[in-house]
C-alpha atoms as a PDB file:
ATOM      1  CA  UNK A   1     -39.044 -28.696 224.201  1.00  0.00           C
ATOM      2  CA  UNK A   2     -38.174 -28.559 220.377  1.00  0.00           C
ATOM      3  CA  UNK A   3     -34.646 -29.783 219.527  1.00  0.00           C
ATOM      4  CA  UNK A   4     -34.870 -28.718 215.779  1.00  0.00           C
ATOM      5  CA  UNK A   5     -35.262 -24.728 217.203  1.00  0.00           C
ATOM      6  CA  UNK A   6     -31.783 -25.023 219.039  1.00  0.00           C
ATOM      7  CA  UNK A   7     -28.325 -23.762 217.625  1.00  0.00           C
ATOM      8  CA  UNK A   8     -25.380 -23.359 218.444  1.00  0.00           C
ATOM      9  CA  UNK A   9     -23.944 -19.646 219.408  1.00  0.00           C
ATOM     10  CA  UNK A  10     -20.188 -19.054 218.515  1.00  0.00           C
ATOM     11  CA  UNK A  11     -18.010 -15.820 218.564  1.00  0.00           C
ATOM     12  CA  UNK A  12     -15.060 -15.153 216.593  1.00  0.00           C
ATOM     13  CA  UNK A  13     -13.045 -11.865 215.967  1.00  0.00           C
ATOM     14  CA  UNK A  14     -11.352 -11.182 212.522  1.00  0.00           C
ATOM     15  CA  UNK A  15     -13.103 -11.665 208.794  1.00  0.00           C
ATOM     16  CA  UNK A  16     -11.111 -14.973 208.234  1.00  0.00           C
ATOM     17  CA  UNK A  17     -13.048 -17.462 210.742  1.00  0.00           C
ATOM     18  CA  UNK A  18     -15.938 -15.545 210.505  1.00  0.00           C
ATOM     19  CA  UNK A  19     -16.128 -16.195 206.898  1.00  0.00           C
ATOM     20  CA  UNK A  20     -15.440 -19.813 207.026  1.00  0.00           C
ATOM     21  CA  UNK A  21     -18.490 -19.988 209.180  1.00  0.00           C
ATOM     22  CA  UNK A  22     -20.722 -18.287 206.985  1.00  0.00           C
ATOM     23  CA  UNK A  23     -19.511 -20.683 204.277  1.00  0.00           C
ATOM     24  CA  UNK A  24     -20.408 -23.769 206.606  1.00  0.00           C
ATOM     25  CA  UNK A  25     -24.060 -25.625 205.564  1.00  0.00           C
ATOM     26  CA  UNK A  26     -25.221 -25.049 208.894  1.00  0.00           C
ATOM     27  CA  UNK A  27     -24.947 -20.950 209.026  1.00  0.00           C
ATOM     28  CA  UNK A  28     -28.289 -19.744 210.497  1.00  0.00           C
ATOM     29  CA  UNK A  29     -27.667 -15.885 211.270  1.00  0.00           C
ATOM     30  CA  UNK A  30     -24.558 -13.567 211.466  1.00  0.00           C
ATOM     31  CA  UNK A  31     -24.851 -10.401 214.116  1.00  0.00           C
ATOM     32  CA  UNK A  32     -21.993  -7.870 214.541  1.00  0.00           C
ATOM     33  CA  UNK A  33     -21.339  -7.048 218.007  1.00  0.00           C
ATOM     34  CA  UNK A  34     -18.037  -4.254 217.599  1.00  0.00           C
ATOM     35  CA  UNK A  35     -17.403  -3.361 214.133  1.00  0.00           C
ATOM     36  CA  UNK A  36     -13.527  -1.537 215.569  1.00  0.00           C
ATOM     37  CA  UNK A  37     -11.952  -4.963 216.463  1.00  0.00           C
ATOM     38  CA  UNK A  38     -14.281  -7.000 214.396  1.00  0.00           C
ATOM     39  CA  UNK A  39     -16.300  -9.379 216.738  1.00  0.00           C
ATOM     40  CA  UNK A  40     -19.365 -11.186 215.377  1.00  0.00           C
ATOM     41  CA  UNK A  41     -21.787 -13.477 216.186  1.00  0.00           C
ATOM     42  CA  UNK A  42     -22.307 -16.512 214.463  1.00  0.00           C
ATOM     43  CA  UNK A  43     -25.610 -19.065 215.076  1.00  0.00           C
ATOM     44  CA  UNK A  44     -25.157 -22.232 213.835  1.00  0.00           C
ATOM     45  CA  UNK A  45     -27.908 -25.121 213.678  1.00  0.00           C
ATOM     46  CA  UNK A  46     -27.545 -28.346 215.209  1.00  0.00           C
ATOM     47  CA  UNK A  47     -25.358 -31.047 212.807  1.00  0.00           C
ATOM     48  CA  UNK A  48     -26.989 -33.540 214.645  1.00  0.00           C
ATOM     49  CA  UNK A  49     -30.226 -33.627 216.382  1.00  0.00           C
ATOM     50  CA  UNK A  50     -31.517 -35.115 218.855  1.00  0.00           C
ATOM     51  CA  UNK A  51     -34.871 -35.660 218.880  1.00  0.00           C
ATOM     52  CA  UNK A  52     -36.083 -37.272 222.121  1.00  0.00           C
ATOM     53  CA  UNK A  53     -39.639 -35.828 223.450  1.00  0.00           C
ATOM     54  CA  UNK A  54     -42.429 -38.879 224.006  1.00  0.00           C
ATOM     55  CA  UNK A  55     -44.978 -38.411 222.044  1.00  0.00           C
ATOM     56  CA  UNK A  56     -47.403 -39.246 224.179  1.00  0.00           C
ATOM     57  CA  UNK A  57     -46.539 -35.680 225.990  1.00  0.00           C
ATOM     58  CA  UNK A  58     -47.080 -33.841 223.056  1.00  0.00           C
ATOM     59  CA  UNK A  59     -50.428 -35.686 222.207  1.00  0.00           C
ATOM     60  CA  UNK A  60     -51.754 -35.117 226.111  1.00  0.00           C
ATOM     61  CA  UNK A  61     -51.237 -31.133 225.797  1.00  0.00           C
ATOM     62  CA  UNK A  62     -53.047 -31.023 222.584  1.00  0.00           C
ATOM     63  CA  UNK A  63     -56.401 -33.039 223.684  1.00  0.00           C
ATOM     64  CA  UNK A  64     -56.250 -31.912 226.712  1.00  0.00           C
ATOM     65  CA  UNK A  65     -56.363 -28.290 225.216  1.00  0.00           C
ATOM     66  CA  UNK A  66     -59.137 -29.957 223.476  1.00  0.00           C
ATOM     67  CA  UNK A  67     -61.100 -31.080 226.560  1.00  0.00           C
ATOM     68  CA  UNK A  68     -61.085 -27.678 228.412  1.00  0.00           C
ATOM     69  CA  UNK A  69     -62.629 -26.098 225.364  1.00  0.00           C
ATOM     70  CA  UNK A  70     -65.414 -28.424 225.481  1.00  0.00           C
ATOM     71  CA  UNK A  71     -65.650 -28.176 228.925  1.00  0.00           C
ATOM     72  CA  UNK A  72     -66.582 -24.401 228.701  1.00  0.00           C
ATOM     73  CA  UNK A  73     -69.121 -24.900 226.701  1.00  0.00           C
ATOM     74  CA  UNK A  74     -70.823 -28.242 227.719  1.00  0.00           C
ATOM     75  CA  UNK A  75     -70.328 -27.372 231.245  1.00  0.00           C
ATOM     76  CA  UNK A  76     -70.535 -23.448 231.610  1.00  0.00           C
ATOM     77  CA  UNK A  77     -72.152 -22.128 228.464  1.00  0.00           C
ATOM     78  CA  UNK A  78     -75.004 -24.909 228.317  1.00  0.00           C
ATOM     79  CA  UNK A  79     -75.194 -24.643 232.037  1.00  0.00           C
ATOM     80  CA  UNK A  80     -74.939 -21.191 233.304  1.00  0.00           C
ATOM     81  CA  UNK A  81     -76.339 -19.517 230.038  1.00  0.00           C
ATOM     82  CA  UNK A  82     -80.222 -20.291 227.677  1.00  0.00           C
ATOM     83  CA  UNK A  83     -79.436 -21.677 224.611  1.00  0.00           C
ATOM     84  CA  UNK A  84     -81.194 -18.998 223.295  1.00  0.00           C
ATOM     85  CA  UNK A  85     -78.648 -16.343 224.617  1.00  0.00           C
ATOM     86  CA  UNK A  86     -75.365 -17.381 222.654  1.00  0.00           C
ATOM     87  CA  UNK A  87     -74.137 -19.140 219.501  1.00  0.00           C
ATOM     88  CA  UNK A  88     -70.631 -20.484 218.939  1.00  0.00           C
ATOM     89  CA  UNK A  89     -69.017 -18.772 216.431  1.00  0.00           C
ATOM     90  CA  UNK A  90     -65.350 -20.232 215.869  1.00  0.00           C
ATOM     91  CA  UNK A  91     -63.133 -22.105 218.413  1.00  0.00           C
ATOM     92  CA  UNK A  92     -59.911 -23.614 218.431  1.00  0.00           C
ATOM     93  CA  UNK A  93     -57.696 -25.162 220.502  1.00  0.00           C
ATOM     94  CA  UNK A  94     -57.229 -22.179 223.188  1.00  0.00           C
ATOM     95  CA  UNK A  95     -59.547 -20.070 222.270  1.00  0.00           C
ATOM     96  CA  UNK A  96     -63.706 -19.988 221.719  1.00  0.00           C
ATOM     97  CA  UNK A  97     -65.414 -17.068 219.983  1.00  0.00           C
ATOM     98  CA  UNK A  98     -68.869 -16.514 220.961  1.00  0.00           C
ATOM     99  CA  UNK A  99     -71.457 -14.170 220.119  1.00  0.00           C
ATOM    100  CA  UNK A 100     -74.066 -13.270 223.354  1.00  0.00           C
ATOM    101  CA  UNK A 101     -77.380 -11.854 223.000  1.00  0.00           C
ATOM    102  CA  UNK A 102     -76.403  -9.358 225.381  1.00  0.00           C
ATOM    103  CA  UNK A 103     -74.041  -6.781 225.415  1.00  0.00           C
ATOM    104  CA  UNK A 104     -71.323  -8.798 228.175  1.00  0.00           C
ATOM    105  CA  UNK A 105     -71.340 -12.412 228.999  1.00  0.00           C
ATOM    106  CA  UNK A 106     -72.854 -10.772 232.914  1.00  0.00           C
ATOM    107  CA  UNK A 107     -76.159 -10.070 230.850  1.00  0.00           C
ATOM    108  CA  UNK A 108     -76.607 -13.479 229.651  1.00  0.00           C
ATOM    109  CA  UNK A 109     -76.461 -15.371 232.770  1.00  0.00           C
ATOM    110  CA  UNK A 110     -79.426 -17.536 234.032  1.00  0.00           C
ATOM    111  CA  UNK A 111     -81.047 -15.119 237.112  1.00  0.00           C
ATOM    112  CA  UNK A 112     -80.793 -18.763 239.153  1.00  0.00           C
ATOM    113  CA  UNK A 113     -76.942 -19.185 238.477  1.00  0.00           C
ATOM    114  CA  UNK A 114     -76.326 -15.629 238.833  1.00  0.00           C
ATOM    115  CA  UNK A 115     -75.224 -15.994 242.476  1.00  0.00           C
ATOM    116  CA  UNK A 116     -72.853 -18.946 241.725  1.00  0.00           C
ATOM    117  CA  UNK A 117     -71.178 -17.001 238.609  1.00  0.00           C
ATOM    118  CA  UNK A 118     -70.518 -14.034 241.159  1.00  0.00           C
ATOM    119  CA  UNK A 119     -69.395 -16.539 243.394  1.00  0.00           C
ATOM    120  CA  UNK A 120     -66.407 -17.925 241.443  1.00  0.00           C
ATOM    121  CA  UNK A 121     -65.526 -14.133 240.200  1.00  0.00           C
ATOM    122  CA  UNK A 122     -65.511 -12.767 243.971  1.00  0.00           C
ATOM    123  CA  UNK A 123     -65.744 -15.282 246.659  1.00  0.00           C
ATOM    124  CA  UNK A 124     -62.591 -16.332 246.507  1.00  0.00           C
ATOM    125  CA  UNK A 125     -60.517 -13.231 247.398  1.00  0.00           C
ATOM    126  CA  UNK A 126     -58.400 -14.396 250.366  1.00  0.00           C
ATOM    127  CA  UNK A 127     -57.125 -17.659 248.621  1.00  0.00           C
ATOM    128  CA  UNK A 128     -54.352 -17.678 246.622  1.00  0.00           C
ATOM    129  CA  UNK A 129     -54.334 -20.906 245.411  1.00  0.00           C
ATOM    130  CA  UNK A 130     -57.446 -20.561 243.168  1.00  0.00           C
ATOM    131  CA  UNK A 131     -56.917 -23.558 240.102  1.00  0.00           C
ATOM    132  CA  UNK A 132     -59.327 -23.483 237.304  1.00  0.00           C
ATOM    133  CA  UNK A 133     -62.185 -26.446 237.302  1.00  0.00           C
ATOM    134  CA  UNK A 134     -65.324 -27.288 235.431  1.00  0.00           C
ATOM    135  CA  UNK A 135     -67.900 -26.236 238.401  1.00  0.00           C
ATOM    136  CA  UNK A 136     -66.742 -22.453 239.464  1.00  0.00           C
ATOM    137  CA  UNK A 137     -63.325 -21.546 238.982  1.00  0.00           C
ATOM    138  CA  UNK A 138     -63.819 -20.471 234.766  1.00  0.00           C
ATOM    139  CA  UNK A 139     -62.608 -16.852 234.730  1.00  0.00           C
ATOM    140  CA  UNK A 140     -59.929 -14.797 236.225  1.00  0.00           C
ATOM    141  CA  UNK A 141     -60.939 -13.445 240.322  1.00  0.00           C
ATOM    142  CA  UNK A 142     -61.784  -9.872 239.703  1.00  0.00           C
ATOM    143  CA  UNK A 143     -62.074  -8.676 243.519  1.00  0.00           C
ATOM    144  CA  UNK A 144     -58.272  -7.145 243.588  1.00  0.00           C
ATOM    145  CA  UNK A 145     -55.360  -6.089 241.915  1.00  0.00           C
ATOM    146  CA  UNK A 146     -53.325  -9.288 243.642  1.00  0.00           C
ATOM    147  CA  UNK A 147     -55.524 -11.681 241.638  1.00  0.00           C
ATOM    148  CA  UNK A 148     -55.878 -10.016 238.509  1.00  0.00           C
ATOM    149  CA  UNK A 149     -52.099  -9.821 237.453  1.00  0.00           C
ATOM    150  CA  UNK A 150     -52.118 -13.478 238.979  1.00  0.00           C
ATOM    151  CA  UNK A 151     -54.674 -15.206 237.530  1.00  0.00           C
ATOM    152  CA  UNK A 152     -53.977 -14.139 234.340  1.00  0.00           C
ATOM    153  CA  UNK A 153     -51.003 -16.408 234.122  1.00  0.00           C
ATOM    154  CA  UNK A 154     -53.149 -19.017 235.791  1.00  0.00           C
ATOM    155  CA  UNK A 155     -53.529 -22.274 233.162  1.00  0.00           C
ATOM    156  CA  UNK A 156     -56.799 -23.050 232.351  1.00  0.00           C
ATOM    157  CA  UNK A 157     -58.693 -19.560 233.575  1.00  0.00           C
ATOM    158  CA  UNK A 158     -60.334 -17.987 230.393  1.00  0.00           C
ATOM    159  CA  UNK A 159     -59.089 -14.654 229.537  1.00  0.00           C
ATOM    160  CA  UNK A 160     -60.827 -12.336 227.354  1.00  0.00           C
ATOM    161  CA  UNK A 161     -58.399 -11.863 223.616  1.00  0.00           C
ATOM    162  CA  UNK A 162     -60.355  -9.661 221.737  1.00  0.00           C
ATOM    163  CA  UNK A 163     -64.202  -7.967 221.907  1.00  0.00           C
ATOM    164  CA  UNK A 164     -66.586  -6.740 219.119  1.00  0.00           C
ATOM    165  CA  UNK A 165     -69.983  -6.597 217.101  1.00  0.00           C
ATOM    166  CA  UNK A 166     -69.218  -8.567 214.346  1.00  0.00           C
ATOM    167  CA  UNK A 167     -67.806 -11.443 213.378  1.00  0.00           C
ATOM    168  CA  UNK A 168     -67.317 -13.133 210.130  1.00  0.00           C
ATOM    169  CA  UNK A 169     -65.710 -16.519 209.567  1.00  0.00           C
ATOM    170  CA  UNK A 170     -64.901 -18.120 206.269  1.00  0.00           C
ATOM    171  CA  UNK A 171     -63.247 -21.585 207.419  1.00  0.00           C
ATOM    172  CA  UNK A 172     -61.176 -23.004 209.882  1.00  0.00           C
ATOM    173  CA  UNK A 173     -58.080 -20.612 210.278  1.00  0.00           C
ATOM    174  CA  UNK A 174     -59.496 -17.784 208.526  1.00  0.00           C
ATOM    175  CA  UNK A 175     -62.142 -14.788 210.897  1.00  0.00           C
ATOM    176  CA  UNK A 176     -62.107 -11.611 211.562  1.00  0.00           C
ATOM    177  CA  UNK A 177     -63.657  -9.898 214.305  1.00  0.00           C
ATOM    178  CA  UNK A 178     -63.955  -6.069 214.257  1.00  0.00           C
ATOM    179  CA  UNK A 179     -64.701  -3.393 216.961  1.00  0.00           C
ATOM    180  CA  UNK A 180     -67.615  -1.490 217.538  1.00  0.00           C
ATOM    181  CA  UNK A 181     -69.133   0.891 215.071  1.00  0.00           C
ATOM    182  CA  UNK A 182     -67.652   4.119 217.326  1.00  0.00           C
ATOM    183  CA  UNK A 183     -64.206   2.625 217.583  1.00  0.00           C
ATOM    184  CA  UNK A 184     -63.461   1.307 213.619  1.00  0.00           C
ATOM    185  CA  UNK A 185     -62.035   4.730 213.057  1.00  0.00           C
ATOM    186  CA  UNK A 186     -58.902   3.341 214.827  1.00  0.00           C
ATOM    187  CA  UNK A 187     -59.315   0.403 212.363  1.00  0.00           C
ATOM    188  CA  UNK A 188     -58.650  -2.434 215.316  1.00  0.00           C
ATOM    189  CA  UNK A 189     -59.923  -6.110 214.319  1.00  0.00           C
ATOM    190  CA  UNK A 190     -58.532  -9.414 215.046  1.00  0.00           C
ATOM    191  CA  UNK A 191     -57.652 -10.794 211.648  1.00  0.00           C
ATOM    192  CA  UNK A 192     -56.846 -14.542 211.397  1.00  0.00           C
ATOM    193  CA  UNK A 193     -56.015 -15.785 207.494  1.00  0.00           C
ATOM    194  CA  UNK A 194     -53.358 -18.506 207.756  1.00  0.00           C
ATOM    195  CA  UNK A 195     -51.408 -18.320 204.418  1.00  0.00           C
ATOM    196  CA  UNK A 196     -51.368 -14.847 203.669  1.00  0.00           C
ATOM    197  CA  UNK A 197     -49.464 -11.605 203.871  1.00  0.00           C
ATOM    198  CA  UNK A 198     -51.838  -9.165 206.146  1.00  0.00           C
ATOM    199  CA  UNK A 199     -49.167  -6.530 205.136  1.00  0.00           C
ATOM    200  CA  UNK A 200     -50.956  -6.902 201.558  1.00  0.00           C
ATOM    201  CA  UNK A 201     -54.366  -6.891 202.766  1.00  0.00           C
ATOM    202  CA  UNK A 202     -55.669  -3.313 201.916  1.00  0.00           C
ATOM    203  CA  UNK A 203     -59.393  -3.553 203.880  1.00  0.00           C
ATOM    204  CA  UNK A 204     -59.743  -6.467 205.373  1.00  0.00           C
ATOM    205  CA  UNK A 205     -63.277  -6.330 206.569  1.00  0.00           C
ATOM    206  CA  UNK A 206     -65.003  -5.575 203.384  1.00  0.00           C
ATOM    207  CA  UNK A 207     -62.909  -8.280 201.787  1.00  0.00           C
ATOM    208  CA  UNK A 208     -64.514 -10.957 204.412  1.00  0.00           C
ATOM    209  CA  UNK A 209     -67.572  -9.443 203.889  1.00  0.00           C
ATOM    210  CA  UNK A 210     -67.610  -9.691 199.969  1.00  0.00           C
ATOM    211  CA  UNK A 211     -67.313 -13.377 200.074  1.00  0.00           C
ATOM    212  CA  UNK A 212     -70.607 -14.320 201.287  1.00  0.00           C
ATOM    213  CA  UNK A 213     -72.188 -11.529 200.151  1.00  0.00           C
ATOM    214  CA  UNK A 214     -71.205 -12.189 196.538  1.00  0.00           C
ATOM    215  CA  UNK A 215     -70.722 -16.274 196.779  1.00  0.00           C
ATOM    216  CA  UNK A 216     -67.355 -15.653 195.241  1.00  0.00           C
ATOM    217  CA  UNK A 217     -63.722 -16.763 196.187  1.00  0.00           C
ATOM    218  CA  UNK A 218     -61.351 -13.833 196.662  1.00  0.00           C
ATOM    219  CA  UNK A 219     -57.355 -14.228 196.156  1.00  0.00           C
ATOM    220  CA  UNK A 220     -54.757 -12.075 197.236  1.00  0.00           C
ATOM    221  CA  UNK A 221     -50.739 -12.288 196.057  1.00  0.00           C
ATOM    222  CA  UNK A 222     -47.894 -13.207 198.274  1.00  0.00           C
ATOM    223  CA  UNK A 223     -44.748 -11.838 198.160  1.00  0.00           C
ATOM    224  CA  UNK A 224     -41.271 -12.445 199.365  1.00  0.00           C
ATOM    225  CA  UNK A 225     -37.553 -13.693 199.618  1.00  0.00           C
ATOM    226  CA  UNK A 226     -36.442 -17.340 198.643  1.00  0.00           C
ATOM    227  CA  UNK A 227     -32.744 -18.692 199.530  1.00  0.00           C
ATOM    228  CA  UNK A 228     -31.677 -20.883 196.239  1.00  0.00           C
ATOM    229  CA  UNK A 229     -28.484 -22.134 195.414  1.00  0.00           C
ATOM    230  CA  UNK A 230     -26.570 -19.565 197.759  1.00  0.00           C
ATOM    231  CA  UNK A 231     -29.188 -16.866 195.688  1.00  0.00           C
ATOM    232  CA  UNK A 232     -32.050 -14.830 197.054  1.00  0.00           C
ATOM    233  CA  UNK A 233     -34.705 -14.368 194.641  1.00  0.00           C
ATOM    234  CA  UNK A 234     -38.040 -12.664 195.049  1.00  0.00           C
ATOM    235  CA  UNK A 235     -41.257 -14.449 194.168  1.00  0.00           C
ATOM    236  CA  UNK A 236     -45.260 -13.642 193.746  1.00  0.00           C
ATOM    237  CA  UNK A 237     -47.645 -16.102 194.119  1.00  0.00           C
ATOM    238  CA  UNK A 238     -51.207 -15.928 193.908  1.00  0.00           C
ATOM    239  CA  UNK A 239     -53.428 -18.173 196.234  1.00  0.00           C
ATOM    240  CA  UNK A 240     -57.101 -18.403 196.738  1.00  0.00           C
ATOM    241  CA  UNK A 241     -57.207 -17.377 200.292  1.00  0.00           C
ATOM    242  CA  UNK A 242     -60.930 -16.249 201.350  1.00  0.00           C
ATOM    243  CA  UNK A 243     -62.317 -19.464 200.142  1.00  0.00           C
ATOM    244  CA  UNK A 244     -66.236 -19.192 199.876  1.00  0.00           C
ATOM    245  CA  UNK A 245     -66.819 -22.940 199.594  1.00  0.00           C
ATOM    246  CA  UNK A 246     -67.136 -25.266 202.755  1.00  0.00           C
ATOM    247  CA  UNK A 247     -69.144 -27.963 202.582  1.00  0.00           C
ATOM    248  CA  UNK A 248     -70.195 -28.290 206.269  1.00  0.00           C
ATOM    249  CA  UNK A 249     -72.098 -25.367 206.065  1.00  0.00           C
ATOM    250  CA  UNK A 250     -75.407 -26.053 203.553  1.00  0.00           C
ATOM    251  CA  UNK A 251     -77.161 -22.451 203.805  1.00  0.00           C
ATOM    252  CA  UNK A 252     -73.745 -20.398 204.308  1.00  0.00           C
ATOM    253  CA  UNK A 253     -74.244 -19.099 207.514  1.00  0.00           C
ATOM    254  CA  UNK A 254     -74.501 -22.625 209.943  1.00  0.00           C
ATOM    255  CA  UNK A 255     -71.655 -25.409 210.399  1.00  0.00           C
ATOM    256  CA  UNK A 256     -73.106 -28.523 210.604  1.00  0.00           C
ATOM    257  CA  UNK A 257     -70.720 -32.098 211.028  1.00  0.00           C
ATOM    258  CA  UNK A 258     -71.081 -34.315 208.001  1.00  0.00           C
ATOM    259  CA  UNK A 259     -72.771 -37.209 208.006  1.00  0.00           C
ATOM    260  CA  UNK A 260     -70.581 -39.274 206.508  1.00  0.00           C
ATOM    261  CA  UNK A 261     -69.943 -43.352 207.725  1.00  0.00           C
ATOM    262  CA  UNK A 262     -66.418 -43.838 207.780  1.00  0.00           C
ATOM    263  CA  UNK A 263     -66.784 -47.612 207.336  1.00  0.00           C
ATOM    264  CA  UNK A 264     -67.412 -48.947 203.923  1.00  0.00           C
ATOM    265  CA  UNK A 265     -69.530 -51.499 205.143  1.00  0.00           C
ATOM    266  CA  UNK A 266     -73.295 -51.130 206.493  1.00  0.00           C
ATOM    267  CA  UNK A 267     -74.007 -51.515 209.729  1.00  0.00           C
ATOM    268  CA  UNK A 268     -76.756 -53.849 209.615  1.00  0.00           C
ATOM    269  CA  UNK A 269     -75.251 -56.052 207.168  1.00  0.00           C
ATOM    270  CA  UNK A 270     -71.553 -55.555 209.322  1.00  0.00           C
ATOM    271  CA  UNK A 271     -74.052 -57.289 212.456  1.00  0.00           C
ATOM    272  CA  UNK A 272     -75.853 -59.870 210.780  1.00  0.00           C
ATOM    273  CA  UNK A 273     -72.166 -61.008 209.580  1.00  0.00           C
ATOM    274  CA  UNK A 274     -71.531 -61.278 213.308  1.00  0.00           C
ATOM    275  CA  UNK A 275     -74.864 -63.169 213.846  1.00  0.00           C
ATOM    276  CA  UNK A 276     -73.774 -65.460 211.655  1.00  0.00           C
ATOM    277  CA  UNK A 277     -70.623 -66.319 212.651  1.00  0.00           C
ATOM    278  CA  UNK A 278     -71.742 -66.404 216.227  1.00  0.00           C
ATOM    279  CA  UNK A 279     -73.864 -69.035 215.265  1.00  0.00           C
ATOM    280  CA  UNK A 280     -71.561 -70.868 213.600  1.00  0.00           C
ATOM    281  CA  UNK A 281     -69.359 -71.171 216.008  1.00  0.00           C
ATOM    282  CA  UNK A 282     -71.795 -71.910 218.347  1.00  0.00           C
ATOM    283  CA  UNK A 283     -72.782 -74.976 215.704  1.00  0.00           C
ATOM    284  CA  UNK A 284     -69.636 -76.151 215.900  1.00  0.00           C
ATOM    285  CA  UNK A 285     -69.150 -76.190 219.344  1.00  0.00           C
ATOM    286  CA  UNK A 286     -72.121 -78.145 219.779  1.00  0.00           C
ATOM    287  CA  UNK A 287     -70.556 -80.751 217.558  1.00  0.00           C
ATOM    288  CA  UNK A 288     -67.711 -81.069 219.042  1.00  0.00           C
ATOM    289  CA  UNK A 289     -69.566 -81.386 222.511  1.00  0.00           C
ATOM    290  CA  UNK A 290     -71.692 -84.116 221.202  1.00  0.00           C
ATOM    291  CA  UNK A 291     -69.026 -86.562 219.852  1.00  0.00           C
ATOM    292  CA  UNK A 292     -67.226 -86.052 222.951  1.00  0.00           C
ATOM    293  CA  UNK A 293     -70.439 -86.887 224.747  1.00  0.00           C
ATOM    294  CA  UNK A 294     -70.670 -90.179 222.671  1.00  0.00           C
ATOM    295  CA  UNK A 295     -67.344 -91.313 222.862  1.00  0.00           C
END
């Protein structure tokens, strides 16, 4: 769907024409396919592009994405589960981290929605044209191999990414969740730190942990190659990445949406403007209605 990712794929035998591709300003990548009789493979970007998707389509897939993560947890989560039972701990546009007072998201369910949860998991078996909704169909049919490896490329069914026993998120972009305390010897978590080299990260959990711990702002140095003036140099930079200020979140722990009025003007004053002019108006027309009346 992206015209800027396309290129164009040319082969040429011999140094000679393979050079004066190389040299062009759109050279992308150069492969060697038979080093004997000299074949490569030159990729070559676009010189013109053509860049034709509506974007209304793009803006319908991404609040749409949107509306099916609220729609888990307005209509499932507040439904099926006590408030009591689960917190939301990050989400995103495909995917919603939640922590459950139980130890699987079977434990937490309302005993008088137990049978309908069941329901949409197994009582669907001999259909094959199960399509997610807001009422039953939530989560992948687990009654038989057939649905299993099909449902899981079913759009819209939520699949499970990644499980654990703690979670610790810094801002938007930037969690980690880590395994149970019997399986961190294999060091699995899911990191997320947009920004940064996780190559360079040396302990990642204790590094999320020391920023609320401590109330300091940790920052890690990025490394790597830069094309300049036909040159590759090597840089470092040093960026503030596990950021321990975020202002919707008062006591550190909670996010909370600011209260903030976007308009400049108060409301009560922006509707007794309106009153006024309504009456006005109203004055006016009045007026007008009366000379008529007299002529």
């Amino acid at each position: 769907m992206d015209n800027t990712r396309k290129r164009n794929i040319k082969y040429v035998q011999g140094e000679t024409p393979t050079c004066l591709l190389v040299n062009k300003a759109q050279f992308w990548k150069l492969e060697c396919i038979h080093e004997e009789t000299a074949y490569y493979e030159v990729e070559l970007s676009k010189v013109k592009i053509r860049v034709d998707l509506p974007i209304q389509l793009g803006y319908m897939i991404l609040q749409y994405a949107k509306l099916r993560m609220l729609e888990l947890y307005y209509d499932f989560m507040d439904v099926y589960i006590d408030r009591s039972q689960f917190e939301l701990m990050e989400t995103d546009n495909d995917s919603i981290y939640t922590s459950f007072s139980g130890s699987c998201l079977s434990d937490v369910i309302k005993p008088s929605m137990k049978e309908k949860y069941q329901h949409g998991l197994t009582g669907f078996c001999n259909r094959q044209d199960v399509e997610a909704d807001n009422t039953v169909h939530w989560f992948p049919i687990i009654c038989c191999y057939m649905h299993a490896k099909y449902d899981k490329r079913t759009p819209g069914l939520f699949k499970l990414e990644f499980e654990g026993d703690e979670m610790i998120g810094l801002c938007s972009k930037s969690y980690i969740v880590s395994n149970p305390e019997e399986s961190r010897e294999e060091n699995r978590v899911k990191l997320s730190c947009k920004g940064v080299n996780k190559n360079t990260i040396v302990n990642p959990l204790d590094m999320f942990r020391s920023v609320p711990q401590t109330r300091r702002s940790k920052s890690s140095i990025n490394m790597g190659f830069r094309p300049k003036n036909n040159t590759i140099f090597t840089y470092r930079q040093e960026k503030i990445d596990w950021n321990y200020l975020y202002i919707k979140r008062a006591d550190g722990i909670h996010t909370d949406p600011l209260d903030i009025t976007l308009c400049t003007v108060a409301k009560e004053e922006e509707e007794e403007h309106q009153r006024r002019e309504e009456k006005q108006l109203t004055n006016q027309f009045d007026q007008f209605m009366l000379k008529l009346a007299i002529n």
